[in-house]
PDB file of N, CA and C in Angstrom:
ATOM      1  N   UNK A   1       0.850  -1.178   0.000  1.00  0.00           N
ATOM      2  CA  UNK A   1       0.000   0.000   0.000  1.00  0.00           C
ATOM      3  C   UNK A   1       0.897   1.242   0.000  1.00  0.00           C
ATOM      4  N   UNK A   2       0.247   2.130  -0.858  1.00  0.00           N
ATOM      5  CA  UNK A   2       0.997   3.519  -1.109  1.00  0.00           C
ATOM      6  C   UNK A   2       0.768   4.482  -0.608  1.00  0.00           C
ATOM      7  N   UNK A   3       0.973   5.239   0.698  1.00  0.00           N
ATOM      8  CA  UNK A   3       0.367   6.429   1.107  1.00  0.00           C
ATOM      9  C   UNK A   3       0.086   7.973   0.459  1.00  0.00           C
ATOM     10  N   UNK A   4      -0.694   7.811   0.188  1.00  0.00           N
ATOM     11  CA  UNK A   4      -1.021   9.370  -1.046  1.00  0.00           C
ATOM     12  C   UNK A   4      -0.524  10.739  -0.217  1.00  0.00           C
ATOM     13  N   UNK A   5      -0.144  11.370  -0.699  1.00  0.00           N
ATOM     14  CA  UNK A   5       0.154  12.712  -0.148  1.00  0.00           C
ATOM     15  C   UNK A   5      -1.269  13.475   0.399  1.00  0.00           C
ATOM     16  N   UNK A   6      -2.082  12.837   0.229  1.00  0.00           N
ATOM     17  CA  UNK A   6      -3.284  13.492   1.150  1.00  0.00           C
ATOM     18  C   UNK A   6      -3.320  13.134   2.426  1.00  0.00           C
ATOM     19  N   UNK A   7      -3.059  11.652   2.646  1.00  0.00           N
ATOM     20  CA  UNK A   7      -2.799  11.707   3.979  1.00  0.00           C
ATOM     21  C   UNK A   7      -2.089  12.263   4.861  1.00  0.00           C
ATOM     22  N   UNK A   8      -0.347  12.284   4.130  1.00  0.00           N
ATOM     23  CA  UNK A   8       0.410  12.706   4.776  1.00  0.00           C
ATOM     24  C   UNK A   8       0.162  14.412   5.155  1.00  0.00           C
ATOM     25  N   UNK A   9      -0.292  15.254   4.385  1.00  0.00           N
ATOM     26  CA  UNK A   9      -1.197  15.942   4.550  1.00  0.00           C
ATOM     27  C   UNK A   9      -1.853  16.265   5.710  1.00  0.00           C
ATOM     28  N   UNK A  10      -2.578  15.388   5.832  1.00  0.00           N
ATOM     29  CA  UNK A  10      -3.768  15.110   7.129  1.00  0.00           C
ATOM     30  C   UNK A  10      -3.300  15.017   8.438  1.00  0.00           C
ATOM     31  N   UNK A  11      -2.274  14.546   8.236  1.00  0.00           N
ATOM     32  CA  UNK A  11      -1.330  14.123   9.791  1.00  0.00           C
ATOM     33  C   UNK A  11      -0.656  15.257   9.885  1.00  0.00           C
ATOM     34  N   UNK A  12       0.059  16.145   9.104  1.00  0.00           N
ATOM     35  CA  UNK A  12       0.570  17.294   9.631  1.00  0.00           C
ATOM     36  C   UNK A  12      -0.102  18.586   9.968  1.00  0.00           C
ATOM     37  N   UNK A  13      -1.989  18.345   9.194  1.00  0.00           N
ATOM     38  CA  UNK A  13      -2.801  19.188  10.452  1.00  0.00           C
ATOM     39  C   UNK A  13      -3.137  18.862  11.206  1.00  0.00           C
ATOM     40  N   UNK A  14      -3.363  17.514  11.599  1.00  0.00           N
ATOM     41  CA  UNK A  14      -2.977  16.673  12.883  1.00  0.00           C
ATOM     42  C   UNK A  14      -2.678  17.325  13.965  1.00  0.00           C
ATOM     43  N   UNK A  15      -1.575  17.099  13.676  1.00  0.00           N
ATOM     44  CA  UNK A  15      -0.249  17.285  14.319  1.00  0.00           C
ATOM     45  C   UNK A  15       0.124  18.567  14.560  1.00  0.00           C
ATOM     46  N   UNK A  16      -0.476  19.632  13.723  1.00  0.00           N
ATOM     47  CA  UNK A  16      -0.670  21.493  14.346  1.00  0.00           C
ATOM     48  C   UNK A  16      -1.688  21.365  14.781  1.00  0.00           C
ATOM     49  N   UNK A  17      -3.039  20.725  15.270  1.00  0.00           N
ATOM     50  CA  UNK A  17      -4.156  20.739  15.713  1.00  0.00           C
ATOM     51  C   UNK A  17      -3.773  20.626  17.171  1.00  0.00           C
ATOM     52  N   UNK A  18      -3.328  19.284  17.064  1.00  0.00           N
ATOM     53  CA  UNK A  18      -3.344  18.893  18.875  1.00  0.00           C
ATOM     54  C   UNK A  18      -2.230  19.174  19.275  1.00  0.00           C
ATOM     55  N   UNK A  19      -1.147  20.372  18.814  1.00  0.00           N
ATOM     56  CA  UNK A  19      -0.451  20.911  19.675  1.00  0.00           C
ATOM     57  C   UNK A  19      -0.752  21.981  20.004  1.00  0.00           C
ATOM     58  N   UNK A  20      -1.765  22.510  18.897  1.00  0.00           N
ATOM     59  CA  UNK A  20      -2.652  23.797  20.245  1.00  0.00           C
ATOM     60  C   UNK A  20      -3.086  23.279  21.357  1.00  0.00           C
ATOM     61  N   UNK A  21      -3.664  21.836  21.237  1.00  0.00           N
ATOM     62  CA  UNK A  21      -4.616  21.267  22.550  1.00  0.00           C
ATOM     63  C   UNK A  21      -3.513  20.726  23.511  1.00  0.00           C
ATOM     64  N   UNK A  22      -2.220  20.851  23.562  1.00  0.00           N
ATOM     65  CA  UNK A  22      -1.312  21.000  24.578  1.00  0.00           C
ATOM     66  C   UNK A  22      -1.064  22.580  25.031  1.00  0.00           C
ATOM     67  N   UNK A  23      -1.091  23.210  24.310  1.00  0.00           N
ATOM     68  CA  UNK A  23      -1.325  24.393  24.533  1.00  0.00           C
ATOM     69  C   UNK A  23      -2.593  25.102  25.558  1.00  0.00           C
ATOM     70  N   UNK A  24      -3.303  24.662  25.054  1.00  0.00           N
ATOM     71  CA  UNK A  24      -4.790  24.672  26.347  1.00  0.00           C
ATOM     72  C   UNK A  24      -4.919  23.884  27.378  1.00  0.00           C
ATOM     73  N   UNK A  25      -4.191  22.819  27.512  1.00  0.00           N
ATOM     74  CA  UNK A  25      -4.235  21.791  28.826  1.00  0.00           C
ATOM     75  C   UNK A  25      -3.110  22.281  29.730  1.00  0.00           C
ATOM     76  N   UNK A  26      -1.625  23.102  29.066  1.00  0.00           N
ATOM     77  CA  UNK A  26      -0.808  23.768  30.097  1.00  0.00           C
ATOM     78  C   UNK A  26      -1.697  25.140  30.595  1.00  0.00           C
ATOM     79  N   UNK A  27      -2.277  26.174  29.245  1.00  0.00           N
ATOM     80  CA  UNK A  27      -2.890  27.085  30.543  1.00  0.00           C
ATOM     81  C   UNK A  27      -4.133  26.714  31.315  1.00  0.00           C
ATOM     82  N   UNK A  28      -4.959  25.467  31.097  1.00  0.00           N
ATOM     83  CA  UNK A  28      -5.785  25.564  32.112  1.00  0.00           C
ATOM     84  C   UNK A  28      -5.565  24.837  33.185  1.00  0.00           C
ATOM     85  N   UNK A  29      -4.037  23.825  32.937  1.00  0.00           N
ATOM     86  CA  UNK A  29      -3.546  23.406  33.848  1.00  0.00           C
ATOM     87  C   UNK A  29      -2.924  24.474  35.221  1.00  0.00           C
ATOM     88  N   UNK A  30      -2.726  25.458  34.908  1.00  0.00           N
ATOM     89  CA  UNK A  30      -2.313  26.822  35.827  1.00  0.00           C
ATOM     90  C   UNK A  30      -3.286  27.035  36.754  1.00  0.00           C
ATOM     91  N   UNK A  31      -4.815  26.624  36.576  1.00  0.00           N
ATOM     92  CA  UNK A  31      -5.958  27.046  37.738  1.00  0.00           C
ATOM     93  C   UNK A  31      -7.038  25.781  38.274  1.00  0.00           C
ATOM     94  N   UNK A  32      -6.160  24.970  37.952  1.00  0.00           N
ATOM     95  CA  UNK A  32      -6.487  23.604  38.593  1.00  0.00           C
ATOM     96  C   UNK A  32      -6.432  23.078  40.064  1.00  0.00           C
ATOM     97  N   UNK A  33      -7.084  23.005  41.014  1.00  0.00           N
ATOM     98  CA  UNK A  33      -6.856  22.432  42.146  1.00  0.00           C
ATOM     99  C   UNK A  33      -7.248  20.900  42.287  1.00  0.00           C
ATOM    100  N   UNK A  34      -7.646  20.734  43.531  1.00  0.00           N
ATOM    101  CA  UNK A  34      -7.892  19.232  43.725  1.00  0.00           C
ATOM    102  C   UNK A  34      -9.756  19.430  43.895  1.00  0.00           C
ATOM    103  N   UNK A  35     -10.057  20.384  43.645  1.00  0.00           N
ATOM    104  CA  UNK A  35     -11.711  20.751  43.422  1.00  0.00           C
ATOM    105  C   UNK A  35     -12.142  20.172  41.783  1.00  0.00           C
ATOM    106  N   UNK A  36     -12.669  18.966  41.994  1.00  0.00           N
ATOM    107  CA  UNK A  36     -13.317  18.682  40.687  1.00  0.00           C
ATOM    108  C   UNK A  36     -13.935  19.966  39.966  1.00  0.00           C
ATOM    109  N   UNK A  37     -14.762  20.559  40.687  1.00  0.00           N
ATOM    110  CA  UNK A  37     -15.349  21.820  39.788  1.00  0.00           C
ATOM    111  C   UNK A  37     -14.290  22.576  38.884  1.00  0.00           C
ATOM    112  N   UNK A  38     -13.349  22.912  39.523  1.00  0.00           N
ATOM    113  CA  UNK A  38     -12.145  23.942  39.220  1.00  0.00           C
ATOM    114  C   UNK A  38     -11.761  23.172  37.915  1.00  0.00           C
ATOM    115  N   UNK A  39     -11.444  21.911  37.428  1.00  0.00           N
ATOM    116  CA  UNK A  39     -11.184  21.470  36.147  1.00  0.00           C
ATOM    117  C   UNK A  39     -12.856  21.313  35.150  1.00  0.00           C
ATOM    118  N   UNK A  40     -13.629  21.032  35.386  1.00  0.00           N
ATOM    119  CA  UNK A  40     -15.311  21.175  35.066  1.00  0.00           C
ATOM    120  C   UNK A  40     -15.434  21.792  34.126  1.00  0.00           C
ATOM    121  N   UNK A  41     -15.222  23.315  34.747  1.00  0.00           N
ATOM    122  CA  UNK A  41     -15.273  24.407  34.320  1.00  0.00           C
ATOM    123  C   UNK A  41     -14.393  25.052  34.227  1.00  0.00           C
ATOM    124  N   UNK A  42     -13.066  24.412  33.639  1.00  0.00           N
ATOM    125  CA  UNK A  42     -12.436  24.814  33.510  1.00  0.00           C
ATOM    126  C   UNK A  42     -12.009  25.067  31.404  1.00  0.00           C
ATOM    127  N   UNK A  43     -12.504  26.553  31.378  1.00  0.00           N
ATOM    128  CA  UNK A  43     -12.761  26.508  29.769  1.00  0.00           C
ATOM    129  C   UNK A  43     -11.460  26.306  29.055  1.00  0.00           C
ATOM    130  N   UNK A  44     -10.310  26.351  29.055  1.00  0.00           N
ATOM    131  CA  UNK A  44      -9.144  26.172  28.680  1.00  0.00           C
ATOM    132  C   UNK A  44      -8.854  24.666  28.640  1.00  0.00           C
ATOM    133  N   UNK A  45      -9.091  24.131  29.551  1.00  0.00           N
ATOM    134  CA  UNK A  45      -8.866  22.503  30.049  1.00  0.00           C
ATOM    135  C   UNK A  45     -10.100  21.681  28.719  1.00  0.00           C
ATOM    136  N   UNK A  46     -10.965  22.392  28.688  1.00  0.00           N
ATOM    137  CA  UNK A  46     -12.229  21.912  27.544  1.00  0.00           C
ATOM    138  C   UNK A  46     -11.435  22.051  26.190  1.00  0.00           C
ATOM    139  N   UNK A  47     -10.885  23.754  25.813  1.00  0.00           N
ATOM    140  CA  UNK A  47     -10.293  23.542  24.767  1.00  0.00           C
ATOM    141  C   UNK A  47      -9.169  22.849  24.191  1.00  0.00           C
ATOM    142  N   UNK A  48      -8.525  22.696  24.937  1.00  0.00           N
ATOM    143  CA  UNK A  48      -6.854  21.664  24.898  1.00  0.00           C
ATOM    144  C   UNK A  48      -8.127  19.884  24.667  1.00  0.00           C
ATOM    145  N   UNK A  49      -8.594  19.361  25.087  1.00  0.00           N
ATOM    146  CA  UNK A  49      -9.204  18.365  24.953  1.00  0.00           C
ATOM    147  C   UNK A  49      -9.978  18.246  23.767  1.00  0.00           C
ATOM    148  N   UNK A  50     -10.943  19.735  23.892  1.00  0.00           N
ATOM    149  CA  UNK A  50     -11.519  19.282  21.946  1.00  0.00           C
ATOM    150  C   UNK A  50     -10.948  19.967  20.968  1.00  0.00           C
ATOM    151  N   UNK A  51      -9.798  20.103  20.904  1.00  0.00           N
ATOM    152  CA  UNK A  51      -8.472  20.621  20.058  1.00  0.00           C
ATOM    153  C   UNK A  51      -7.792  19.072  19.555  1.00  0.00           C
ATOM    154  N   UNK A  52      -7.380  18.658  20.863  1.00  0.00           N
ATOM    155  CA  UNK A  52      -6.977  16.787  20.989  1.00  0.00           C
ATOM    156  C   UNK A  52      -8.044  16.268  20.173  1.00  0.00           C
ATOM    157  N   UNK A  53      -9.213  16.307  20.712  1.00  0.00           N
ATOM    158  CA  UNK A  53     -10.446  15.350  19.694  1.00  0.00           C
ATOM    159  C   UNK A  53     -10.795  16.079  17.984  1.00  0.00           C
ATOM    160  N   UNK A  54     -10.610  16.959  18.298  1.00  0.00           N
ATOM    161  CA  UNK A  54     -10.577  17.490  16.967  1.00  0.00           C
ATOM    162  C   UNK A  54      -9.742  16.977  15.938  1.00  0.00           C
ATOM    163  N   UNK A  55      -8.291  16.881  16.544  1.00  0.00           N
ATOM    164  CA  UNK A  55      -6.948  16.414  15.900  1.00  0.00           C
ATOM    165  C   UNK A  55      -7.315  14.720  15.071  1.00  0.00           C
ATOM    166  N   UNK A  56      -8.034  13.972  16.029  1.00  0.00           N
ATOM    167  CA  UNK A  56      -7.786  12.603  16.088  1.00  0.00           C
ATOM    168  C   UNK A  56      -8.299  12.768  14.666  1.00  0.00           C
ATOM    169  N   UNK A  57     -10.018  13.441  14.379  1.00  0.00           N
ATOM    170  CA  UNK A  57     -10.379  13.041  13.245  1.00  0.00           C
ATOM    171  C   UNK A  57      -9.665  13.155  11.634  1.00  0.00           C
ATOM    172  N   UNK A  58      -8.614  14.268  11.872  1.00  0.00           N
ATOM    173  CA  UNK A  58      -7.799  13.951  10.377  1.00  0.00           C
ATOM    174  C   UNK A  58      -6.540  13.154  10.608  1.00  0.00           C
ATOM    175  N   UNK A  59      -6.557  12.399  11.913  1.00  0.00           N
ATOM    176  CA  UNK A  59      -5.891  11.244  12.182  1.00  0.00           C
ATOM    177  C   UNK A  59      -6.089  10.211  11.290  1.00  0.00           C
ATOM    178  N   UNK A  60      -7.966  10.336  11.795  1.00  0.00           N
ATOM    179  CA  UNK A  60      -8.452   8.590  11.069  1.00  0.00           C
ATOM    180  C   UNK A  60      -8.233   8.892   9.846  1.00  0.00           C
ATOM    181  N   UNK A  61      -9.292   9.974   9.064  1.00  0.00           N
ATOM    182  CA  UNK A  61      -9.040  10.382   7.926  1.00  0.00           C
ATOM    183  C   UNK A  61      -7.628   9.762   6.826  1.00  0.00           C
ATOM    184  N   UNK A  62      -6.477  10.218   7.651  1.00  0.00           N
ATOM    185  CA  UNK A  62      -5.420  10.074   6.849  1.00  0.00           C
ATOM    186  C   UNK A  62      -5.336   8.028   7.022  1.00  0.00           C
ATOM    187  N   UNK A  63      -5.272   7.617   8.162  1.00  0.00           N
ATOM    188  CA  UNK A  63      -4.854   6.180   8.605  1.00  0.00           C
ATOM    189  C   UNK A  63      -6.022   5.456   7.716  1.00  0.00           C
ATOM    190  N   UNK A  64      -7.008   6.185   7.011  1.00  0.00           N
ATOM    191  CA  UNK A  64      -8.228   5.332   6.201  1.00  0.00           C
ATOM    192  C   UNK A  64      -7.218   4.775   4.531  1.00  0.00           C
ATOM    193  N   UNK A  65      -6.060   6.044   4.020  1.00  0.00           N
ATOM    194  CA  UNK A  65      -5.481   5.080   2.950  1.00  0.00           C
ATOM    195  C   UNK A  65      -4.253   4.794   3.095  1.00  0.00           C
ATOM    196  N   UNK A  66      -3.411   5.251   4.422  1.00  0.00           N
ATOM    197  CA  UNK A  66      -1.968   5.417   4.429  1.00  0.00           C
ATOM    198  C   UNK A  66      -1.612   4.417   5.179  1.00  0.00           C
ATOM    199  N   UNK A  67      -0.719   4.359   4.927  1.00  0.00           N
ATOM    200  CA  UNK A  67       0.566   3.318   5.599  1.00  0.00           C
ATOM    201  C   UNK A  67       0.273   3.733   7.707  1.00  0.00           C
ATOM    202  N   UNK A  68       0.161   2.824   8.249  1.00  0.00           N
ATOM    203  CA  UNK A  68      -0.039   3.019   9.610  1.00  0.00           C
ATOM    204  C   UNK A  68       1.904   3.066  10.084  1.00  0.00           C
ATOM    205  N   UNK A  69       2.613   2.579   9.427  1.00  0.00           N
ATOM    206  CA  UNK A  69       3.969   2.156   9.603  1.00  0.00           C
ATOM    207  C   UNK A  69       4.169   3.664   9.369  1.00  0.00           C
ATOM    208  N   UNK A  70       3.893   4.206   8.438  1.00  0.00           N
ATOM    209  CA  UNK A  70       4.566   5.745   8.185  1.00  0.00           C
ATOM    210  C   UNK A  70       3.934   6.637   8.811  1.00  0.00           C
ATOM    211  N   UNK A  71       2.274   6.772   8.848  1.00  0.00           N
ATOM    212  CA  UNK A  71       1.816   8.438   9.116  1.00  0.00           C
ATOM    213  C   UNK A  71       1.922   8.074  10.736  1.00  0.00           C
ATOM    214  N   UNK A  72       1.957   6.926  11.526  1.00  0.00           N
ATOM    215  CA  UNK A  72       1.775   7.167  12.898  1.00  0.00           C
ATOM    216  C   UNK A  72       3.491   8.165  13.590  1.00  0.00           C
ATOM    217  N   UNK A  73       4.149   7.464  13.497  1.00  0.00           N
ATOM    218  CA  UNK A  73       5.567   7.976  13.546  1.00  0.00           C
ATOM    219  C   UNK A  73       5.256  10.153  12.878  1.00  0.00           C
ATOM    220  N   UNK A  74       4.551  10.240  12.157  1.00  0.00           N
ATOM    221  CA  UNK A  74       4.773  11.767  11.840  1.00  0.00           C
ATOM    222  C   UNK A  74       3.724  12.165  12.754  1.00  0.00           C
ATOM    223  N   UNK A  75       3.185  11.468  14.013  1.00  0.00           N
ATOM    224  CA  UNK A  75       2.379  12.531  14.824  1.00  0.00           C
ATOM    225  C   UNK A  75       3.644  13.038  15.735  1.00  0.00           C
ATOM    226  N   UNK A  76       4.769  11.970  15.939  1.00  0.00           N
ATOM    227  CA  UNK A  76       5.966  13.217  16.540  1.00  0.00           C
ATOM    228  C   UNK A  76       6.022  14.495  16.273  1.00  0.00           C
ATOM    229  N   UNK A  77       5.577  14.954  15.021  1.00  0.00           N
ATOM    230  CA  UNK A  77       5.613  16.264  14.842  1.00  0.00           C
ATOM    231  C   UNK A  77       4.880  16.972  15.816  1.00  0.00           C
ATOM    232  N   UNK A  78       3.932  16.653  16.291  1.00  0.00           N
ATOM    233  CA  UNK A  78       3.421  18.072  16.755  1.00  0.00           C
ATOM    234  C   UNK A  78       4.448  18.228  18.145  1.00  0.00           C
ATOM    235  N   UNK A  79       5.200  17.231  18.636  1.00  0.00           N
ATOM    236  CA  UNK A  79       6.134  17.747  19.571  1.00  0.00           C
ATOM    237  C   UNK A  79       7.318  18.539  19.287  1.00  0.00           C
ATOM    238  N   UNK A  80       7.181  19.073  17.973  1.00  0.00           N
ATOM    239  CA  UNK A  80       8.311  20.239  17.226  1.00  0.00           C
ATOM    240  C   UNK A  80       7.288  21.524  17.377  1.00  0.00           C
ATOM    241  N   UNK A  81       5.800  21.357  16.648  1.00  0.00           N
ATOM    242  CA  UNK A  81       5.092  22.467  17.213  1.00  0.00           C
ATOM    243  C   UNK A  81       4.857  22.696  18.364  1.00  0.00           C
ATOM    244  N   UNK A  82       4.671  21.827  19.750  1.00  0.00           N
ATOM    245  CA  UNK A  82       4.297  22.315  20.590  1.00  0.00           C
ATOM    246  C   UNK A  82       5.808  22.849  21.296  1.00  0.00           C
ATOM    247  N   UNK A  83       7.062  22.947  20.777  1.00  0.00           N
ATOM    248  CA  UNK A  83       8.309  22.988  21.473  1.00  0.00           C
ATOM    249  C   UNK A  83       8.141  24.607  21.292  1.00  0.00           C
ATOM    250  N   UNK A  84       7.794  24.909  19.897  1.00  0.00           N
ATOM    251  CA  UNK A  84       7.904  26.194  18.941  1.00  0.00           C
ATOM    252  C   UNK A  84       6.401  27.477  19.834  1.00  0.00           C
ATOM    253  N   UNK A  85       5.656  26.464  20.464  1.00  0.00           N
ATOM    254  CA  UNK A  85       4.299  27.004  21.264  1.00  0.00           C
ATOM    255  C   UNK A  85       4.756  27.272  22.335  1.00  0.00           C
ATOM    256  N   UNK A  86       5.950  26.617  23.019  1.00  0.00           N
ATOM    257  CA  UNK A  86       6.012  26.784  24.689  1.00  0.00           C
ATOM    258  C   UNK A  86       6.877  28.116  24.429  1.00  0.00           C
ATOM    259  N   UNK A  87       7.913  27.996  23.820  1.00  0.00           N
ATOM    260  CA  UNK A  87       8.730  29.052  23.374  1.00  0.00           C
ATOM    261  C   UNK A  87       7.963  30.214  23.361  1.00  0.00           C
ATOM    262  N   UNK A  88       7.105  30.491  22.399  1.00  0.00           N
ATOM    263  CA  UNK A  88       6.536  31.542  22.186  1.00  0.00           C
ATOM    264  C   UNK A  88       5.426  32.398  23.048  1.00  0.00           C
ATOM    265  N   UNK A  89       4.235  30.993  23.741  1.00  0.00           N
ATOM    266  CA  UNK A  89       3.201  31.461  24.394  1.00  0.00           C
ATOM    267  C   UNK A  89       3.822  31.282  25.684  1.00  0.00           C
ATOM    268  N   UNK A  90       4.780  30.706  26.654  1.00  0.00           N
ATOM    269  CA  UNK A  90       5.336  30.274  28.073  1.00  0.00           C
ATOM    270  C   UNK A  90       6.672  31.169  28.076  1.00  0.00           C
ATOM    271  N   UNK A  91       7.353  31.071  26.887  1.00  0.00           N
ATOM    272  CA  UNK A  91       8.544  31.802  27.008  1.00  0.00           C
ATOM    273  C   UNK A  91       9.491  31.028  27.898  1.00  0.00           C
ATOM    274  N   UNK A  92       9.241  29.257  27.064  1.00  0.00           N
ATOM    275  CA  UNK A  92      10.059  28.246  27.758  1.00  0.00           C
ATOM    276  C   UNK A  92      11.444  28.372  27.110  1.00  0.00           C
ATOM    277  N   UNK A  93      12.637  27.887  27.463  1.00  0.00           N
ATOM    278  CA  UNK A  93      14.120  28.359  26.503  1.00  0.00           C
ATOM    279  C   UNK A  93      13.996  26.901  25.753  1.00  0.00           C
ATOM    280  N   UNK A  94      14.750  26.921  25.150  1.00  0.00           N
ATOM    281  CA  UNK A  94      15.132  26.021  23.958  1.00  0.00           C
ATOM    282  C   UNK A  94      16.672  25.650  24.293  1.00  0.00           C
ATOM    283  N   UNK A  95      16.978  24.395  24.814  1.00  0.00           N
ATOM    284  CA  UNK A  95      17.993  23.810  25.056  1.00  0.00           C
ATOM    285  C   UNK A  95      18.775  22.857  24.530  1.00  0.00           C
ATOM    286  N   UNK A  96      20.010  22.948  24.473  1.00  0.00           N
ATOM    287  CA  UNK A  96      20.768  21.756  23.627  1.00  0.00           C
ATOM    288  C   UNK A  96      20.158  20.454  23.765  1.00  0.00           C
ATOM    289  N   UNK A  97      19.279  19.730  24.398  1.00  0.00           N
ATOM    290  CA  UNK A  97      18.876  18.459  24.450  1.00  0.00           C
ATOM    291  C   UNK A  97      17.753  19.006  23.633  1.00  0.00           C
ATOM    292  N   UNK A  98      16.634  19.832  23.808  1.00  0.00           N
ATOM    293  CA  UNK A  98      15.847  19.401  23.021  1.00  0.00           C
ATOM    294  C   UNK A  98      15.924  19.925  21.015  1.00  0.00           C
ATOM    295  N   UNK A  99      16.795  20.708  20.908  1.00  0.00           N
ATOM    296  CA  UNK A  99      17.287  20.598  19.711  1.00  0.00           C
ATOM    297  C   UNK A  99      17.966  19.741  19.318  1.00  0.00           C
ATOM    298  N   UNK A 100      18.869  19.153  19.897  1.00  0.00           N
ATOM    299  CA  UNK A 100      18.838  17.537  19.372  1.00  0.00           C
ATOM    300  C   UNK A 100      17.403  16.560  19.257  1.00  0.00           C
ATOM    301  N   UNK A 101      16.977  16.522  20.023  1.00  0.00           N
ATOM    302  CA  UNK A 101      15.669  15.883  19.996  1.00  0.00           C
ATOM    303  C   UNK A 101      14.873  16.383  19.003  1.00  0.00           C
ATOM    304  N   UNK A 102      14.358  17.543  18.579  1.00  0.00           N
ATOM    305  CA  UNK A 102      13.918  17.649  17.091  1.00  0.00           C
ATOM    306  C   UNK A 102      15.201  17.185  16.246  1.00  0.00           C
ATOM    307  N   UNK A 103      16.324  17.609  16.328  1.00  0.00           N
ATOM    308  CA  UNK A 103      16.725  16.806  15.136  1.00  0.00           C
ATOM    309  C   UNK A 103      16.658  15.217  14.864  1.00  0.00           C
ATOM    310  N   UNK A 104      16.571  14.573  16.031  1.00  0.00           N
ATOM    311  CA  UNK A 104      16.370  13.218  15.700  1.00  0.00           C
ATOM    312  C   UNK A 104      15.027  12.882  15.422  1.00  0.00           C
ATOM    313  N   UNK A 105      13.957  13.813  15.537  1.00  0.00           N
ATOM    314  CA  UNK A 105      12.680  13.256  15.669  1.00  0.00           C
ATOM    315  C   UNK A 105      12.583  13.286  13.613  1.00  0.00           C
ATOM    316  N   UNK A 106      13.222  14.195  13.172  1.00  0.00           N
ATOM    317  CA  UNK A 106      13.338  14.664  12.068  1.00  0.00           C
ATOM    318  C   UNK A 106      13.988  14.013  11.354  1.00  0.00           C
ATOM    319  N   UNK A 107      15.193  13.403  11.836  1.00  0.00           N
ATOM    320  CA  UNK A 107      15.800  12.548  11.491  1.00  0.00           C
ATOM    321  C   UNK A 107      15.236  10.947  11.235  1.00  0.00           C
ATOM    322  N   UNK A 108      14.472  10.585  12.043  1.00  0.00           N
ATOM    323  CA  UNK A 108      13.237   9.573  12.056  1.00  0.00           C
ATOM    324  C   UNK A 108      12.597   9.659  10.740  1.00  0.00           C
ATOM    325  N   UNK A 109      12.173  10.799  10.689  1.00  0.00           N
ATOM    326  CA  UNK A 109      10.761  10.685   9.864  1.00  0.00           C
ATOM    327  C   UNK A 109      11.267  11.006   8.528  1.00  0.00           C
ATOM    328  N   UNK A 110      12.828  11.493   7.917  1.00  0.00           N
ATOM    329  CA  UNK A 110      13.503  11.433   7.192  1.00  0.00           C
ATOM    330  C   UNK A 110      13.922   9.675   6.396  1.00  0.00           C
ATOM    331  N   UNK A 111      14.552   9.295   7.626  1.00  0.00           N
ATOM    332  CA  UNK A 111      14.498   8.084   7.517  1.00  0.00           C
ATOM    333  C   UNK A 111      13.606   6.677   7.080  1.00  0.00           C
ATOM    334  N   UNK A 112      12.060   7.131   7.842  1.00  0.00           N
ATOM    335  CA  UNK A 112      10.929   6.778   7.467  1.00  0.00           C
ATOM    336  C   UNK A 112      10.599   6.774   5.853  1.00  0.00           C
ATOM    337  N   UNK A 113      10.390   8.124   5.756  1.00  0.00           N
ATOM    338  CA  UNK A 113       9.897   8.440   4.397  1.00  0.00           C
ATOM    339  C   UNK A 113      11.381   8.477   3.142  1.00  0.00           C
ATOM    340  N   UNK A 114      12.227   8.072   3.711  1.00  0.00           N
ATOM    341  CA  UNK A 114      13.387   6.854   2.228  1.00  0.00           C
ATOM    342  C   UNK A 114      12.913   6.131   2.300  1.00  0.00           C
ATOM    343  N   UNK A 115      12.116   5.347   3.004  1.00  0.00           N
ATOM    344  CA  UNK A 115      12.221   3.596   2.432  1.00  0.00           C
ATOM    345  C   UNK A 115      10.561   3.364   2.534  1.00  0.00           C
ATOM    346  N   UNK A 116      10.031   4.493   1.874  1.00  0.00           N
ATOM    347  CA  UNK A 116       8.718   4.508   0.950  1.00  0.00           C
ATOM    348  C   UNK A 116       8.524   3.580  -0.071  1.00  0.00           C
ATOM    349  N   UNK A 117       7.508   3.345  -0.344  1.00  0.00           N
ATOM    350  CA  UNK A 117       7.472   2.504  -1.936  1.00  0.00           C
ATOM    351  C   UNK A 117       7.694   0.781  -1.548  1.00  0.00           C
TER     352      UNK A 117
END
């Protein structure tokens, strides 16, 4: 089986989808206690979750003609967007381990997609 570039496609809005929804589960993770209500209603904590559920569906979408061996491995990506999100919206630093770590994640999916076909 040949994975069409639509899928692959699909997984890399994926993969910018549900790293907004890490994005909404760290800030509504900030006003969380041990009060069930406090996560409930907690509207940030809702959006990071149906950001996540949102994501899954151009998950299936793509996994309906593609290679499960290839597009699962490119949901690593969104841990390059959400690195590029903490940076920007947390004003987390960017450290020699985890720039290696995108490069290997990159390096993976480099690797992956040679031995296509």
């Amino acid at each position: 089986m040949k994975t069409p570039m639509s899928s692959v496609l699909l997984v890399l809005l994926a993969s910018f989808i549900g790293s907004f929804g890490a994005v909404f589960l760290k800030w509504g993770a900030g006003s969380v206690s041990r009060n069930l209500k406090t996560i409930l209603l907690n509207w940030r904590l809702a959006m990071g979750v149906a950001l996540y559920l949102f994501s899954t569906v151009f998950y299936l979408m793509a996994l309906r003609q593609g290679e499960l061996s290839l597009l699962f491995p490119m949901v690593s990506l969104g841990y390059v967007w959400t690195l590029l999100w903490s940076k920007l919206f947390f004003g987390e630093p960017f450290s020699r381990r985890k720039i290696a770590g995108l490069a290997l994640i990159f390096a993976g999916l480099i690797l992956l997609n040679h031995g296509r076909g």
